[in-house]
C-alpha atoms as a PDB file:
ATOM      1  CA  UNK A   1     -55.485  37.191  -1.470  1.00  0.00           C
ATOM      2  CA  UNK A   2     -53.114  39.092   0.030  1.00  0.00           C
ATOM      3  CA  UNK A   3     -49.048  38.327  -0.244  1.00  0.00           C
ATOM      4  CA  UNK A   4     -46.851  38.921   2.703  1.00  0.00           C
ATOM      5  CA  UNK A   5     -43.173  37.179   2.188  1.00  0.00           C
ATOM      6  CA  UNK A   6     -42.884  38.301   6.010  1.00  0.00           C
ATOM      7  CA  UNK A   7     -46.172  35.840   7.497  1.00  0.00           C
ATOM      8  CA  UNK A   8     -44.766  33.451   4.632  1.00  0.00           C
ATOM      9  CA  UNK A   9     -41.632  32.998   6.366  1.00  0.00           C
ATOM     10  CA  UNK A  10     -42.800  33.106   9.773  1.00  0.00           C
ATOM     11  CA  UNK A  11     -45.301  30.130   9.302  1.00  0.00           C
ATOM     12  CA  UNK A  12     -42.545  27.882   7.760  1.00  0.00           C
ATOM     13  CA  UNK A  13     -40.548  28.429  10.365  1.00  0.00           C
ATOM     14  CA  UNK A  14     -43.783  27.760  12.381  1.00  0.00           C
ATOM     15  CA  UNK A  15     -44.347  24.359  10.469  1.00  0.00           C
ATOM     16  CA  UNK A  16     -40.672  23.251  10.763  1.00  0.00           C
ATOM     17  CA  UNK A  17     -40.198  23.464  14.445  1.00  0.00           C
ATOM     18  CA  UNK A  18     -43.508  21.865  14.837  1.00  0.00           C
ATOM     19  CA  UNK A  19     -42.573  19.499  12.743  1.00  0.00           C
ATOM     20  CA  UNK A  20     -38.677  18.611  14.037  1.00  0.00           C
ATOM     21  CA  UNK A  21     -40.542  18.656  17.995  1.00  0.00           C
ATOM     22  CA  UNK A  22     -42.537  15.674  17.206  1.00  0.00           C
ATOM     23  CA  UNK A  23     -39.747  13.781  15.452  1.00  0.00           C
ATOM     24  CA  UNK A  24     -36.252  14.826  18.181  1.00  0.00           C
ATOM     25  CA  UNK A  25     -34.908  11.351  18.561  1.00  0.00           C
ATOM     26  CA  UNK A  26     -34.854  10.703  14.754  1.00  0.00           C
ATOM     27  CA  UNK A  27     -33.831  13.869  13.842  1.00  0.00           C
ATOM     28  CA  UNK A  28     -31.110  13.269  16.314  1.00  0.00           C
ATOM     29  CA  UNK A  29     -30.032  10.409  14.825  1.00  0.00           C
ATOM     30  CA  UNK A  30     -30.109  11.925  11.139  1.00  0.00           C
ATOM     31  CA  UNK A  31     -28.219  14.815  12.456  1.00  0.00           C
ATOM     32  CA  UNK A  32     -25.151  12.374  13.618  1.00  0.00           C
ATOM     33  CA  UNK A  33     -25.208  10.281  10.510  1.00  0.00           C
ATOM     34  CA  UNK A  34     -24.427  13.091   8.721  1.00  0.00           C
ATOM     35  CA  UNK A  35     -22.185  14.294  10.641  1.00  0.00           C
ATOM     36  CA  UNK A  36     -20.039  10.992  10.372  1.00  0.00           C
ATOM     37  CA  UNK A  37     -20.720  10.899   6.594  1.00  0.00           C
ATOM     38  CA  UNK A  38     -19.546  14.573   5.681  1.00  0.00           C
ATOM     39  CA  UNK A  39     -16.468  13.702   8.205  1.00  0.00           C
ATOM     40  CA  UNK A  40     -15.485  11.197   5.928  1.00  0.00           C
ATOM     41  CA  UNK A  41     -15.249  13.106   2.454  1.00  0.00           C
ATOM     42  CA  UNK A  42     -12.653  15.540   1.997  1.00  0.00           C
ATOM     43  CA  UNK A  43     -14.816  18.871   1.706  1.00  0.00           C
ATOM     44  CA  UNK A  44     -16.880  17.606   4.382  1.00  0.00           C
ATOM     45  CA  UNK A  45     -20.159  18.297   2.310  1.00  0.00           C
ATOM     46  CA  UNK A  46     -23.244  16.415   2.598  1.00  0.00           C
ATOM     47  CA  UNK A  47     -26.919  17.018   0.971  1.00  0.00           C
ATOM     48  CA  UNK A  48     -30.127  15.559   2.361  1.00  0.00           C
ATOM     49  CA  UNK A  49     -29.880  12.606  -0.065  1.00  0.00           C
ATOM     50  CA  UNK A  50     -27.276  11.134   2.534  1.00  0.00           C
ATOM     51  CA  UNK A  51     -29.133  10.209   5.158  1.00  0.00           C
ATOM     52  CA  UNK A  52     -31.672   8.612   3.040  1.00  0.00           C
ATOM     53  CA  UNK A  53     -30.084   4.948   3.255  1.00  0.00           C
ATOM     54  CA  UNK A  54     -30.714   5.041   7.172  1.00  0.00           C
ATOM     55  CA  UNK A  55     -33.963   6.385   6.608  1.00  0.00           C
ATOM     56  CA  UNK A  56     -34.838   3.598   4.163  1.00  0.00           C
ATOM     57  CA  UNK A  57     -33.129   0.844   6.684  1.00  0.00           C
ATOM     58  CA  UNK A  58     -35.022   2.096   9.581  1.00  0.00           C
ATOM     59  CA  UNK A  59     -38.258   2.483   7.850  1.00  0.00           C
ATOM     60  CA  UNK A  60     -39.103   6.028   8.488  1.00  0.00           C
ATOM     61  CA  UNK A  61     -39.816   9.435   6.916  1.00  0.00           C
ATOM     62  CA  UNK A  62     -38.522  12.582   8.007  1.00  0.00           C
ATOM     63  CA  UNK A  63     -41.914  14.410   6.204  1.00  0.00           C
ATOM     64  CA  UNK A  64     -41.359  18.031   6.260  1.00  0.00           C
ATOM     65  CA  UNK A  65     -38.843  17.614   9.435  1.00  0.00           C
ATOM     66  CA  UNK A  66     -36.420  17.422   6.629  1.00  0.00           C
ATOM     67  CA  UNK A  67     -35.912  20.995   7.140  1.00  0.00           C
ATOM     68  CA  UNK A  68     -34.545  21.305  10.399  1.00  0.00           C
ATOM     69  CA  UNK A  69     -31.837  18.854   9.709  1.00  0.00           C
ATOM     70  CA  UNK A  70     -29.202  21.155   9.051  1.00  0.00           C
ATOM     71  CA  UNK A  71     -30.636  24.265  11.522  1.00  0.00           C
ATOM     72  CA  UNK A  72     -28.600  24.036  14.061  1.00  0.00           C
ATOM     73  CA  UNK A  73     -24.465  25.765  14.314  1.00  0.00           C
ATOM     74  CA  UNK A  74     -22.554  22.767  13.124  1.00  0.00           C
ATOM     75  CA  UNK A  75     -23.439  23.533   9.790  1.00  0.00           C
ATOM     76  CA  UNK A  76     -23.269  26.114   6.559  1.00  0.00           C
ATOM     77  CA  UNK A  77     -24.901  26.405   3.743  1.00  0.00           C
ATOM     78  CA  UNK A  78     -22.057  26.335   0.665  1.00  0.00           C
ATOM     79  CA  UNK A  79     -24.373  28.105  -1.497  1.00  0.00           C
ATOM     80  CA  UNK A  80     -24.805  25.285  -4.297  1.00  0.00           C
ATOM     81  CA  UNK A  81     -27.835  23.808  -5.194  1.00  0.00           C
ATOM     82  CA  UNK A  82     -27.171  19.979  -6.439  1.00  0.00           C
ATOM     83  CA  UNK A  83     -29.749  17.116  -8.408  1.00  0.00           C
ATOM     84  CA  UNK A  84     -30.875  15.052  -5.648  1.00  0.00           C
ATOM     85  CA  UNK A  85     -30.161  11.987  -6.745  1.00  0.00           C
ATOM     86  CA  UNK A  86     -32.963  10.084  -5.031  1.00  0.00           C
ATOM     87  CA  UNK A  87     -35.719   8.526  -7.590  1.00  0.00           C
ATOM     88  CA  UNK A  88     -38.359   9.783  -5.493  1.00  0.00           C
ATOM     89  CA  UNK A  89     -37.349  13.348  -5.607  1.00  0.00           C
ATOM     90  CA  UNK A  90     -36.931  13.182  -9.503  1.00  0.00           C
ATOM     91  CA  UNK A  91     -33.762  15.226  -9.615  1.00  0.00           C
ATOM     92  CA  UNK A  92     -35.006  18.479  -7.880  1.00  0.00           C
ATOM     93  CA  UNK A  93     -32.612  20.863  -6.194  1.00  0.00           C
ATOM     94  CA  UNK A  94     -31.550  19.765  -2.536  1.00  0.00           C
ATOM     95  CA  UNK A  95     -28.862  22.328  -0.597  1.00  0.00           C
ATOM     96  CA  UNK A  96     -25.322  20.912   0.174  1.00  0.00           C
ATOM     97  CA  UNK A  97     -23.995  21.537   3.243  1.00  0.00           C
ATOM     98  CA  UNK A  98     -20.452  21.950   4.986  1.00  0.00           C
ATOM     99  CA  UNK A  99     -19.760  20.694   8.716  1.00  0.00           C
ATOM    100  CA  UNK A 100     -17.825  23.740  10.281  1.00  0.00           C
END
């Protein structure tokens, strides 16, 4: 077995494009949710976890399009890892995110 962080990287960036280009109208969607949601708090920070009401009302999963949610300019990473506080993801780290 041979380790090479380089190819690692490259074929998850592989995987998530492929993965966002079959899903662009829900992605879309996500994408302006949370826009509107992390307009309406003060620091203007939003994880993941807050798009996962609409997902759950709409009956869909983003799957591993999750990651190109916040890959686009409107967004930075703060550099904080927080709980998510969805059951289902049993409190692992999620990012939290600023709209610029």
């Amino acid at each position: 077995m041979t380790l090479d962080l380089f190819a690692a990287i490259e074929a998850r960036d592989a995987g998530m494009l492929l993965a966002g280009s079959n899903k662009p109208e829900l992605i879309d969607r996500v994408r302006h949710h949370l826009e509107r949601v992390a307009l309406m708090k003060p620091d203007r920070c939003v994880s993941i976890d807050d798009c996962a009401e609409l997902l759950e009302r709409e009956h869909v999963s983003l799957g591993a399009a999750a990651g190109t949610v916040f890959k686009y300019d409107a967004w930075e990473f703060t550099g904080e890892w927080i709980p998510s506080s969805r059951k289902s993801n049993h409190a692992r780290p999620v990012r939290r995110w600023r709209l610029k």
